[in-house]
Protein backbone atom coordinates (compact mmCIF):
# COMPACT_ATOMS: atom_id res chain seq x y z
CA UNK A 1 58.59 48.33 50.85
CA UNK A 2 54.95 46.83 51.46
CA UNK A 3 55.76 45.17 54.91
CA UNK A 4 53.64 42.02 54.79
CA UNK A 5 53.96 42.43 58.76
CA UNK A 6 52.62 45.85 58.09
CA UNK A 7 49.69 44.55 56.61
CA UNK A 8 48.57 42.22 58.89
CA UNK A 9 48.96 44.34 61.68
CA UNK A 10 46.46 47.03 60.23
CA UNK A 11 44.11 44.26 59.42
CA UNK A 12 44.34 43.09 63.16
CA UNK A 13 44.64 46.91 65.14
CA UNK A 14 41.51 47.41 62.59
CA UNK A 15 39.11 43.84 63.37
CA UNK A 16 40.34 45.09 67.61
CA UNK A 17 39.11 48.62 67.29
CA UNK A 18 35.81 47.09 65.93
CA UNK A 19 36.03 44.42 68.98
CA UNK A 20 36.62 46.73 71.17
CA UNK A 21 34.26 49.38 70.51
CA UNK A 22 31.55 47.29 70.92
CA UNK A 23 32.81 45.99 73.92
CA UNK A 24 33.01 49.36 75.39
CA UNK A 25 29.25 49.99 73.90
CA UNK A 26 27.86 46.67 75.55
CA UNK A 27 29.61 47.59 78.81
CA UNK A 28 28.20 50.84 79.24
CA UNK A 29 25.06 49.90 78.28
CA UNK A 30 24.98 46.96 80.77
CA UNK A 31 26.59 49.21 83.37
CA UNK A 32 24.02 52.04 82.76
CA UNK A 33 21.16 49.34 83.38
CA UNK A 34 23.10 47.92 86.77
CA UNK A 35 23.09 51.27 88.26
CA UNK A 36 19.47 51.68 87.56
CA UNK A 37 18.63 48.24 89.40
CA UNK A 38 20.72 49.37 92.32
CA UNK A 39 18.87 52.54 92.53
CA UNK A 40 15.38 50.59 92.05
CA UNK A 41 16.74 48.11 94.86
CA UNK A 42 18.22 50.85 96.75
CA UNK A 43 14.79 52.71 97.24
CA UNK A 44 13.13 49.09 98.39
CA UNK A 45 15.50 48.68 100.49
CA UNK A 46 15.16 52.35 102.35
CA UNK A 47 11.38 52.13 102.72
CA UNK A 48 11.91 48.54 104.34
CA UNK A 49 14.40 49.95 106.86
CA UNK A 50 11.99 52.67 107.76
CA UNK A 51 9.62 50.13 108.62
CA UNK A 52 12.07 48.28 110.71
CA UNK A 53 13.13 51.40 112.63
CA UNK A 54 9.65 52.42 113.35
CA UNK A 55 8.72 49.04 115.29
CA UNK A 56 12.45 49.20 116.83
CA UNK A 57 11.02 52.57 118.32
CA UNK A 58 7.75 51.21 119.10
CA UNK A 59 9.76 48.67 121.44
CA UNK A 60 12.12 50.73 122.64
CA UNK A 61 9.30 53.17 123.66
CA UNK A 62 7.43 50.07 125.12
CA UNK A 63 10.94 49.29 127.20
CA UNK A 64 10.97 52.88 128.52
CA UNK A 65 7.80 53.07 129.98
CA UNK A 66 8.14 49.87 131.38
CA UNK A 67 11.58 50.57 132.96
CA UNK A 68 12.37 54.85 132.68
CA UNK A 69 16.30 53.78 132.82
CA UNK A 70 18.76 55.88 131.42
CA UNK A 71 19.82 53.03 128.74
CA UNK A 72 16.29 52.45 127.83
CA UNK A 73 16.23 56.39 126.91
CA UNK A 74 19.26 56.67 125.38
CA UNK A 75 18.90 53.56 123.06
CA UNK A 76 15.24 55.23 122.04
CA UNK A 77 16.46 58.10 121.03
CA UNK A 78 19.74 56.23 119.16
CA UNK A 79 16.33 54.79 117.10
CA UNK A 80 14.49 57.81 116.62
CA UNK A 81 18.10 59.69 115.61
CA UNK A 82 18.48 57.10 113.14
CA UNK A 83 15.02 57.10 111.73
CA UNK A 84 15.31 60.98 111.03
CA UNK A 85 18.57 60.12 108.98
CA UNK A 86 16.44 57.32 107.00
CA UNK A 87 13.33 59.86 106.33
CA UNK A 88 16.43 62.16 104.82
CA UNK A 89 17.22 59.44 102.44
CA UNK A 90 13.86 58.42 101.60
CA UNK A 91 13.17 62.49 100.56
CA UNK A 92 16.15 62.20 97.81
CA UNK A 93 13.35 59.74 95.76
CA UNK A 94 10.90 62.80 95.69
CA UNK A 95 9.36 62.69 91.84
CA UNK A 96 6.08 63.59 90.05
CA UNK A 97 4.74 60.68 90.81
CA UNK A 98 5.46 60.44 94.02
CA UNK A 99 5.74 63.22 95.39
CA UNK A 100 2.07 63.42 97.40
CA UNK A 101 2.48 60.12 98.89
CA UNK A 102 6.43 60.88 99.75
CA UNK A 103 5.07 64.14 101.62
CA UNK A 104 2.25 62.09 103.85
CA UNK A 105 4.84 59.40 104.35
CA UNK A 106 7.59 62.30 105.50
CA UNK A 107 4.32 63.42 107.71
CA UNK A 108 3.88 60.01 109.24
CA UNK A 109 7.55 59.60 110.08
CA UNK A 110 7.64 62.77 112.06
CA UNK A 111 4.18 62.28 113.91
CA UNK A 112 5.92 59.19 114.73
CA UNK A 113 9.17 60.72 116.75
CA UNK A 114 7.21 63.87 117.84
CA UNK A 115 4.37 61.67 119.30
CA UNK A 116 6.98 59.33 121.12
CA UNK A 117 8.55 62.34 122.70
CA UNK A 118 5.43 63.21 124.50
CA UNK A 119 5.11 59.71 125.06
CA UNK A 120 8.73 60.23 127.07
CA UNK A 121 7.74 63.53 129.04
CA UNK A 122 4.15 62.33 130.34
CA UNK A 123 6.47 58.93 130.96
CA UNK A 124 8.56 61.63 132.97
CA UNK A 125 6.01 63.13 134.93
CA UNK A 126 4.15 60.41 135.82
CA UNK A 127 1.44 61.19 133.57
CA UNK A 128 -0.02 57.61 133.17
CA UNK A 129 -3.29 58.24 131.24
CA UNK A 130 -1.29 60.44 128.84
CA UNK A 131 1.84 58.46 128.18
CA UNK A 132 -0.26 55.65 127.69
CA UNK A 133 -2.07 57.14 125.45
CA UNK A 134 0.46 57.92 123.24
CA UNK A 135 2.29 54.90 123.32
CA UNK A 136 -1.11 53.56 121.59
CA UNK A 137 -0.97 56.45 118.93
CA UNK A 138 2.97 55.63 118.32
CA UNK A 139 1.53 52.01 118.02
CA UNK A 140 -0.89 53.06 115.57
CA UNK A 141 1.36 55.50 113.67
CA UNK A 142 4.17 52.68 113.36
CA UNK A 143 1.39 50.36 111.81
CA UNK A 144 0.21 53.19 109.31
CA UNK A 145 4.07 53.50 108.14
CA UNK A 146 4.26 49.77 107.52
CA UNK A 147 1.11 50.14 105.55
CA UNK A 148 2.48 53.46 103.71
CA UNK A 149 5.82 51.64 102.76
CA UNK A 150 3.91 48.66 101.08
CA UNK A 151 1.50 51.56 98.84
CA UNK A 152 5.12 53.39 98.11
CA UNK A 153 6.66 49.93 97.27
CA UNK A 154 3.82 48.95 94.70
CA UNK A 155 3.36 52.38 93.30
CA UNK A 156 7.24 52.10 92.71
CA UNK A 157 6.86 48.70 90.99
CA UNK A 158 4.13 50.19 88.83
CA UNK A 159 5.80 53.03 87.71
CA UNK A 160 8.93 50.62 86.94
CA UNK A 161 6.95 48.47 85.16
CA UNK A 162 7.67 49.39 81.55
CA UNK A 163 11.02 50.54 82.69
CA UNK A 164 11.42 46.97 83.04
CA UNK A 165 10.24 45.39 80.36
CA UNK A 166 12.01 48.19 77.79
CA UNK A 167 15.13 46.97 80.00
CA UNK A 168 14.47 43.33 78.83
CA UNK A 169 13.47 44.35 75.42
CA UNK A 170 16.70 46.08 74.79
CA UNK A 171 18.54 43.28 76.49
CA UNK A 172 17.26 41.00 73.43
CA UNK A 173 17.89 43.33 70.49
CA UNK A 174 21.32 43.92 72.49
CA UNK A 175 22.21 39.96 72.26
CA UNK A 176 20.88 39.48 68.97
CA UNK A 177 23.10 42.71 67.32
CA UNK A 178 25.82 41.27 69.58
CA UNK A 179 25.52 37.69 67.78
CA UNK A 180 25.32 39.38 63.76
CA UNK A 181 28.37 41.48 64.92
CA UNK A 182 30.02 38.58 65.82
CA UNK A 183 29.38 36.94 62.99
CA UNK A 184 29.90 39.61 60.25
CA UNK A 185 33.99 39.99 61.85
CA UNK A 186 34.21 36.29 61.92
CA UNK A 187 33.65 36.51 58.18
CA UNK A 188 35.33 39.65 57.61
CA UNK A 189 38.25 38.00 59.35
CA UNK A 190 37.79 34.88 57.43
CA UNK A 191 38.28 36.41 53.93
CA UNK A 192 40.94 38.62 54.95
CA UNK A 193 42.71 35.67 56.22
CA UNK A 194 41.94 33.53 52.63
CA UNK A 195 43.09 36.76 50.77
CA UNK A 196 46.17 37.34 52.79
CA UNK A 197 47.40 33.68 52.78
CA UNK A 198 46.75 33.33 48.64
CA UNK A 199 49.17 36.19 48.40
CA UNK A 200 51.97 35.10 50.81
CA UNK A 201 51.56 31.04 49.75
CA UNK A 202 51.14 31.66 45.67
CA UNK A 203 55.01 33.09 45.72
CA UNK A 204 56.09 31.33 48.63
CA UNK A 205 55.43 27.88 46.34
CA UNK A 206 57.08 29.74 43.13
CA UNK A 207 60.00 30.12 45.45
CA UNK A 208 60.04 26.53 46.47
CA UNK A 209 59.71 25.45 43.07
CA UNK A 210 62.61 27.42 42.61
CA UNK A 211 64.48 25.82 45.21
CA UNK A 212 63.56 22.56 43.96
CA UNK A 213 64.95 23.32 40.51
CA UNK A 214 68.72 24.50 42.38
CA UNK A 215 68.66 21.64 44.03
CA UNK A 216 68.31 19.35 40.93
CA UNK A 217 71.66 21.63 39.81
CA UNK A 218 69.85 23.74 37.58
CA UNK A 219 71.47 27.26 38.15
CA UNK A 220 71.02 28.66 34.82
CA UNK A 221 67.35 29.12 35.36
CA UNK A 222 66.15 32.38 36.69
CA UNK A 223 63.73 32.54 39.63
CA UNK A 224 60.55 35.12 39.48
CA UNK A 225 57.93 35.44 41.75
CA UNK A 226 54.56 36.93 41.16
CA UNK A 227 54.25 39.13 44.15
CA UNK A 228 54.67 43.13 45.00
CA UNK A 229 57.85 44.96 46.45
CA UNK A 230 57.76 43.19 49.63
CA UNK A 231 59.73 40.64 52.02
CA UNK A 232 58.84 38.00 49.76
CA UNK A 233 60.02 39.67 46.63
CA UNK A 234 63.10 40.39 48.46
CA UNK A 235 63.73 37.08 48.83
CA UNK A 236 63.57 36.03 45.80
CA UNK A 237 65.86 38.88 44.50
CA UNK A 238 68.61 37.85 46.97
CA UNK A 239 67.80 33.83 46.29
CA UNK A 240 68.29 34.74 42.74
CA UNK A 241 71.49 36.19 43.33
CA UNK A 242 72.71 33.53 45.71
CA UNK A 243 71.87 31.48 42.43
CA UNK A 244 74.50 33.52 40.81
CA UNK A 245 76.92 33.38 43.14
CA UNK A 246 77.04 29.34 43.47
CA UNK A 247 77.53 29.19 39.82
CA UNK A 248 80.55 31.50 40.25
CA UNK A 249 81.64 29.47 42.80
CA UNK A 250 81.47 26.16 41.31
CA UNK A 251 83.46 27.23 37.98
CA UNK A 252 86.12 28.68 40.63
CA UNK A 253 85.73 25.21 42.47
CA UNK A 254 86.77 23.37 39.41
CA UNK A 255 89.58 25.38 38.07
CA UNK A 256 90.76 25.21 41.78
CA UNK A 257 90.42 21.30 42.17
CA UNK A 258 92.77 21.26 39.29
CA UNK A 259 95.46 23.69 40.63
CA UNK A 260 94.70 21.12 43.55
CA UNK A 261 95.85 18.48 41.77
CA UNK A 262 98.99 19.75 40.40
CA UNK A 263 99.70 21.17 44.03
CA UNK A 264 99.11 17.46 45.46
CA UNK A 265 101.45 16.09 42.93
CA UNK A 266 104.52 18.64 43.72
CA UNK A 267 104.02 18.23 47.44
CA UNK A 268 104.20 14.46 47.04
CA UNK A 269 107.95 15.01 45.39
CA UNK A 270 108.82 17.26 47.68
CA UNK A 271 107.88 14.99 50.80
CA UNK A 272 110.00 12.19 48.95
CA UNK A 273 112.95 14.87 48.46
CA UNK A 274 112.67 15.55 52.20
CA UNK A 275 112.62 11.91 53.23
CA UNK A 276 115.73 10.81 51.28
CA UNK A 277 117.72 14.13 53.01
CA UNK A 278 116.40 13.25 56.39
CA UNK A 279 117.66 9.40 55.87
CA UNK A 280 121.60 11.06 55.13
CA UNK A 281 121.47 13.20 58.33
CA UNK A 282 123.34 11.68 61.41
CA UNK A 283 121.14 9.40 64.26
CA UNK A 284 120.56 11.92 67.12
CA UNK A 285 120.77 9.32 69.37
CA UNK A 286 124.05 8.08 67.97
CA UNK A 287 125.29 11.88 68.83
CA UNK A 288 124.30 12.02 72.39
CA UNK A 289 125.90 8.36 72.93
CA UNK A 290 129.41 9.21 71.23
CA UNK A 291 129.41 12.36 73.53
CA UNK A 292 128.85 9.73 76.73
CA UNK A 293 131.83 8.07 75.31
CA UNK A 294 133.77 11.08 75.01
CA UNK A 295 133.17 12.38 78.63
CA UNK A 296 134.02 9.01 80.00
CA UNK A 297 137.20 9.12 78.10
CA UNK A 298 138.02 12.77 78.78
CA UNK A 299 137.90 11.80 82.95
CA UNK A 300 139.70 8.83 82.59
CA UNK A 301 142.61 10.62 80.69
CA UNK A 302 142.08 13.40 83.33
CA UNK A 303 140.08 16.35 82.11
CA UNK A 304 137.29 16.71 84.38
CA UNK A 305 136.25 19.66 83.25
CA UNK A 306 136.06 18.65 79.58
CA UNK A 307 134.04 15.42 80.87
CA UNK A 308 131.62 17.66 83.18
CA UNK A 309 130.78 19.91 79.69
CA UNK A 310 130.48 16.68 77.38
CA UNK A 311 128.00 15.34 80.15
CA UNK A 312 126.21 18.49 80.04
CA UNK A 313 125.89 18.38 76.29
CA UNK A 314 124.71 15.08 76.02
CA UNK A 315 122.41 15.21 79.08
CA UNK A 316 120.90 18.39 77.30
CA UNK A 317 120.74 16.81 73.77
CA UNK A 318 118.85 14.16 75.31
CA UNK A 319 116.21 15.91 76.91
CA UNK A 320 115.57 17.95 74.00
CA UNK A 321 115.44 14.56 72.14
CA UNK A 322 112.37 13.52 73.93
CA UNK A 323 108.89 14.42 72.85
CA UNK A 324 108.17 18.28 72.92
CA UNK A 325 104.29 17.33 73.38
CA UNK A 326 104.62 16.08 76.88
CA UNK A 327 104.74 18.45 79.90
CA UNK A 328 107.72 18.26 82.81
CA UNK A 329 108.17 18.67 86.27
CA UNK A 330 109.80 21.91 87.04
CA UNK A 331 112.80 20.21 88.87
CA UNK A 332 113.65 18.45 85.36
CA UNK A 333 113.60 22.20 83.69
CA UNK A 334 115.75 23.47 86.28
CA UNK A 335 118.39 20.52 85.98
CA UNK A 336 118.51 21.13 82.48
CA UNK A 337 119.00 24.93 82.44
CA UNK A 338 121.41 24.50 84.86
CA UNK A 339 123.27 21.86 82.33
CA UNK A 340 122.97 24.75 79.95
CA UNK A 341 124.57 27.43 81.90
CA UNK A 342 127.31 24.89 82.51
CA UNK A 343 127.97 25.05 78.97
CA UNK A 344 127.48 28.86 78.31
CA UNK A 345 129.91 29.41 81.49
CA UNK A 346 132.56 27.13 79.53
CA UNK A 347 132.13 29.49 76.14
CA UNK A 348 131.49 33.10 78.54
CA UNK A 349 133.78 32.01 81.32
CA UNK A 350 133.76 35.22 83.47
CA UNK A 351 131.31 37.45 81.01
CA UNK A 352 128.19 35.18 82.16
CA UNK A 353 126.97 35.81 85.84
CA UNK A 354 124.06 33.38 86.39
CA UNK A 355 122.41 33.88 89.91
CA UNK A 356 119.53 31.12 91.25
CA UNK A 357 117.18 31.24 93.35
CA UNK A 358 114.77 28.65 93.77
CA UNK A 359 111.77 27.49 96.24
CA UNK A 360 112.40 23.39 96.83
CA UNK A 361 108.60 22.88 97.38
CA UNK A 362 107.51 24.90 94.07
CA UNK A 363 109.65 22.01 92.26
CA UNK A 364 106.81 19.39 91.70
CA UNK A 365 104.80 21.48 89.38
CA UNK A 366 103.57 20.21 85.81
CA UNK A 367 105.12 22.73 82.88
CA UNK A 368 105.29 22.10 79.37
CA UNK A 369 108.58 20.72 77.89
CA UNK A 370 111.36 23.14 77.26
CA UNK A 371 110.08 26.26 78.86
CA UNK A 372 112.60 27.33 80.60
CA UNK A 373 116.06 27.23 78.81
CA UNK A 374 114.79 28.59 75.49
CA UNK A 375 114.45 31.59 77.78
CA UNK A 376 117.22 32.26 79.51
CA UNK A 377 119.04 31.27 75.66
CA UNK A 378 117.27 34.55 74.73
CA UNK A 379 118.91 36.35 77.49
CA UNK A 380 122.19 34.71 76.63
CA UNK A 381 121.90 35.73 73.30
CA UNK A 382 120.79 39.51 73.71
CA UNK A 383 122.17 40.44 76.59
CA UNK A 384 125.32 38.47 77.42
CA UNK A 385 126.49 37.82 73.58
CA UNK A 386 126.97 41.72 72.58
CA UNK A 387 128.44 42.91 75.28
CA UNK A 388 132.02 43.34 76.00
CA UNK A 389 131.69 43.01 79.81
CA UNK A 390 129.15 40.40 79.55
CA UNK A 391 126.49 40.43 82.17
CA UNK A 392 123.99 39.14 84.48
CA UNK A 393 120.81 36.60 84.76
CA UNK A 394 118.97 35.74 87.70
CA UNK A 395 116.84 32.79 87.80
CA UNK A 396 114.02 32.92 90.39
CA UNK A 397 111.32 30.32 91.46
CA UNK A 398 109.05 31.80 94.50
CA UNK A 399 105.76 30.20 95.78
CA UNK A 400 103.13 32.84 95.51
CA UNK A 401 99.99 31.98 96.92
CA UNK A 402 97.45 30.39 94.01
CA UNK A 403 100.56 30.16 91.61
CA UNK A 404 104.32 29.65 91.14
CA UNK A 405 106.12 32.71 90.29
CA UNK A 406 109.05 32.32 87.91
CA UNK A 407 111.45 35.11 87.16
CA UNK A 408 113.95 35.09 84.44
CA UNK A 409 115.62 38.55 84.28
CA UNK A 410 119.24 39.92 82.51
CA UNK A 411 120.49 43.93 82.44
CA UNK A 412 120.94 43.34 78.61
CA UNK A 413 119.91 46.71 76.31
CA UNK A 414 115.67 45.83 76.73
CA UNK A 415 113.09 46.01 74.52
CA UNK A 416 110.26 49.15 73.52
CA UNK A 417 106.61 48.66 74.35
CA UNK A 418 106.14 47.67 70.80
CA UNK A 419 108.24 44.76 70.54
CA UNK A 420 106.51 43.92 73.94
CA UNK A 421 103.36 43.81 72.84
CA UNK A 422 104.51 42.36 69.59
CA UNK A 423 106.01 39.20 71.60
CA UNK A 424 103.09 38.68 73.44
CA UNK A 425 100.71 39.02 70.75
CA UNK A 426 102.91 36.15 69.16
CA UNK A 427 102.48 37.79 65.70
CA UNK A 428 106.19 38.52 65.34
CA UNK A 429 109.01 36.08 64.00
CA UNK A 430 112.00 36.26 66.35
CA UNK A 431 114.83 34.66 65.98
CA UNK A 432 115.24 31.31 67.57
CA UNK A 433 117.29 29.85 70.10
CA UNK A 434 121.00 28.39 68.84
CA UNK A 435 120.47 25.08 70.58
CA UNK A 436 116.95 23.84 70.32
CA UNK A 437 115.58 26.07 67.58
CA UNK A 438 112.71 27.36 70.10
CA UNK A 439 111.93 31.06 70.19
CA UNK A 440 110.26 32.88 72.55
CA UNK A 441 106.78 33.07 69.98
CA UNK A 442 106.76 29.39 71.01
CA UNK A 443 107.02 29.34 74.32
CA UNK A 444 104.56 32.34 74.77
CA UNK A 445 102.21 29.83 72.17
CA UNK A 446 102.91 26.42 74.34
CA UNK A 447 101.86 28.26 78.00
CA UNK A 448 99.15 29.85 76.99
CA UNK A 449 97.32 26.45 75.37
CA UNK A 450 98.82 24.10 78.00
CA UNK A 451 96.99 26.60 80.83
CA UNK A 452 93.90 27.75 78.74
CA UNK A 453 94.84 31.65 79.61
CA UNK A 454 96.51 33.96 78.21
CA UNK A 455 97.92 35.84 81.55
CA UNK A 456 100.68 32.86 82.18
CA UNK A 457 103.87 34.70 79.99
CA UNK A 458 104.36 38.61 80.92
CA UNK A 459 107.82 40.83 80.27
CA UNK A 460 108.88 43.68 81.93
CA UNK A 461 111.44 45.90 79.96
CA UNK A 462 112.80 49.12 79.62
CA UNK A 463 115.40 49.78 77.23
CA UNK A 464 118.49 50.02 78.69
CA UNK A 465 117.96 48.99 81.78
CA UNK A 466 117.04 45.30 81.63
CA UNK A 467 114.09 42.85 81.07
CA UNK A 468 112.42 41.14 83.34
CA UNK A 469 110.54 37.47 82.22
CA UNK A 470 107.80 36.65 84.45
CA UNK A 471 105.86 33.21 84.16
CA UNK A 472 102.72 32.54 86.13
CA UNK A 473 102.37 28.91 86.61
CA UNK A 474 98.75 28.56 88.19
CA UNK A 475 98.90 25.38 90.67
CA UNK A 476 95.56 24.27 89.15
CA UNK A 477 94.97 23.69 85.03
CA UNK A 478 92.28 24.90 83.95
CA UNK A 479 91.99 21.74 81.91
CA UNK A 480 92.58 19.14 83.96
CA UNK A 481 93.95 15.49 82.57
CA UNK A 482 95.30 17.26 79.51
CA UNK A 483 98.96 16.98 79.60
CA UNK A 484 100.01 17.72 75.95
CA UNK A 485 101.07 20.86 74.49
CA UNK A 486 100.96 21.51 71.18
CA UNK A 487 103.51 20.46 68.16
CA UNK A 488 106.32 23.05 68.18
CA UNK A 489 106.57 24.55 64.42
């Protein structure tokens, strides 16, 4: 496929090379005519400085005849050291040209320093005719050096003369070729850009023509482009296609929309079916308040315990009577599940061995509706219902640190890993509970949306040895002000 990215980055890397080899040309051109200034300006400045040194000497001589000290001395020689290391640099400009007038000025520079040393030994033995004689011829020399470096200097700007102006010639005929370059890539760049936009916008407005038409409902119509095998012709392949697939869809649509219908009609019978059944069933609240009656009459003719199991029943049948979306606090789960045992100890008798243990100060926290006895009615029915003996389930409640720790275990037959994980996963459809209807599915559904996490419900089991319930109540929701759990199903 012809990228159309691909493209226009060849057309840029190509305009940059272009850019950028001229910039490299123009900068070593312009870096090749610096140097050469700094070497002209460099040799100025060397001749000056030997000037300079050469009266520095002149005074420092003057000094030391005045006043032999050992300062004086030493500072005239520092100047006569360092003049020596200046005629050194000025001998690295030796040329053609130059190089008669370099040798006399070399010449000058050491008459100068040998003619100061005798200068210094008549000084030394007290030769005053003699050093004062050559403090005049030092005087004289220094003056001739000044005059030597001004010839050098204008020799140097004569010679340099035409290097000059060929310098400011090609500087010109530089800017000028740097101007038409600029101006042929602006162009070159211009068309390029014309001749890459006509053949990006001429399909790209067939497509949206296209579009246009689909959206009028037109999808019988097929959509070409004019354009070669790349992103753009794509498009329009797969846009075609998409134009397919909508007109598939909408004939599915309609016949749908009509199985709709009929659906919609049965559903409406059926809901009308289900209303006239649900208006012969018995009031639930006319149950719980014939079974008050009942205990009250069963104590008053003397069977307590038949009055403390009726209570029981209608206490429980009343809770569950209330609406599953609101959440508890745990001491109203634990009353309940106690009424529950009550009633499972009056069916088991000796079979069931319920054992409690619960933390008074855990027994303000929040938990969704029905948590607890749907649980232990699990245990009841797998591990006290089967066997002969019956068995045992201990209820705990323990404060543990950033949570409440509830424990609901039995030494019924277990469970496998499997049926575990499948519990957990709640993608399994257990049997529910004999009294409420509630499995465990639910319950395992109801924590984990009421506490926004999934690490609330855990079981420990091993088959035949027991399993162990374990509920995590965190003391803080995760979503606070939100006291509903969901619908049970």
């Amino acid at each position: 496929m012809n990228s159309i990215q691909k493209k226009i980055l060849v057309l840029v890397i190509a305009v940059l090379f272009i850019m950028a080899a001229i910039w490299i040309s123009l900068t070593y051109y312009n870096q090749k005519m610096q140097n050469q200034y700094n070497d002209i300006l460099e040799r100025y400045l060397i001749m000056n400085e030997v000037t300079s040194e050469s009266q520095q000497i002149v005074a420092a001589l003057n000094n030391y005849l005045i006043d032999p000290t050992e300062s004086n001395l030493k500072e005239l020689k520092l100047n006569m050291a360092q003049i020596q290391r200046t005629k050194d640099e000025v001998s690295k400009f030796r040329n053609i040209d130059n190089d008669s007038a370099l040798t006399n000025y070399e010449n000058l520079i050491d008459s100068l320093v040998e003619t100061t040393n005798q200068s210094v030994l008549a000084r030394t033995g007290q030769q005053t005719e003699d050093y004062l004689s050559a403090f005049s011829e030092v005087s004289r020399i220094s003056k001739y050096i000044s005059e030597m470096t001004l010839t050098l200097i204008d020799t140097e700007l004569k010679t340099y003369d035409r290097f000059y102006r060929s310098i400011i010639d090609s500087s010109g005929e530089l800017r000028m070729l740097g101007i038409w370059l600029l101006l042929l890539i602006t162009l070159l760049v211009l068309l390029l850009a014309h001749w890459f936009s006509k053949r990006i916008t001429r399909p790209v407005n067939q497509l949206t023509e296209a579009a246009h038409e689909l959206s009028l409902g037109r999808f019988d119509l097929k959509i070409e482009v004019d354009s070669n095998d790349d992103e753009i012709s794509f498009l329009a392949k797969m846009f075609d296609k998409m134009r397919i697939n909508i007109n598939n869809y909408l004939s599915e649509i309609k016949q749908k929309a009509q199985l709709e219908h009929e659906l919609q009609e049965s559903k409406l019978l059926l809901q009308e079916s289900q209303l006239r059944s649900l208006q012969s069933q018995i009031n639930p609240h006319f149950l719980y308040n014939t079974l008050d009656i009942l205990s009250k009459k069963a104590y008053l003719e003397g069977s307590e315990e038949t009055s403390d199991l009726l209570v029981s029943v209608a206490g429980l049948l009343r809770y569950n009577l209330q609406r599953l979306e609101n959440s508890a606090a745990l001491f109203e789960e634990v009353q309940v599940l106690k009424q529950y045992i009550d009633i499972q100890h009056a069916r088991f008798t000796d079979r069931l061995h319920f054992h409690m243990e619960v933390d008074d100060s855990c027994l303000a926290m929040k938990i969704p509706r029905l948590t607890l006895q749907p649980i232990v009615e699990n245990a009841v029915i797998y591990a006290i219902e089967p066997k002969e003996n019956g068995g045992s389930i201990y209820f705990r409640v323990k404060d543990d640190a950033d949570y409440v720790r509830i424990e609901i275990e039995d030494d019924g037959p277990g469970m496998t890993e499997e049926k575990v994980k499948e519990i957990l996963q709640v993608n399994t459809k257990e049997a529910r509970g004999h009294f409420t209807g509630i499995g465990i599915n639910n319950v395992v559904k109801r924590l984990s949306l009421f506490y926004s996490c999934n690490d609330v419900f855990d079981i420990e089991s091993k088959l035949g040895i027991g399993t162990k319930v374990i509920l995590k109540i965190p003391k803080t929701r995760r979503m606070e002000g939100n006291e509903a759990t969901p619908n049970r199903r």
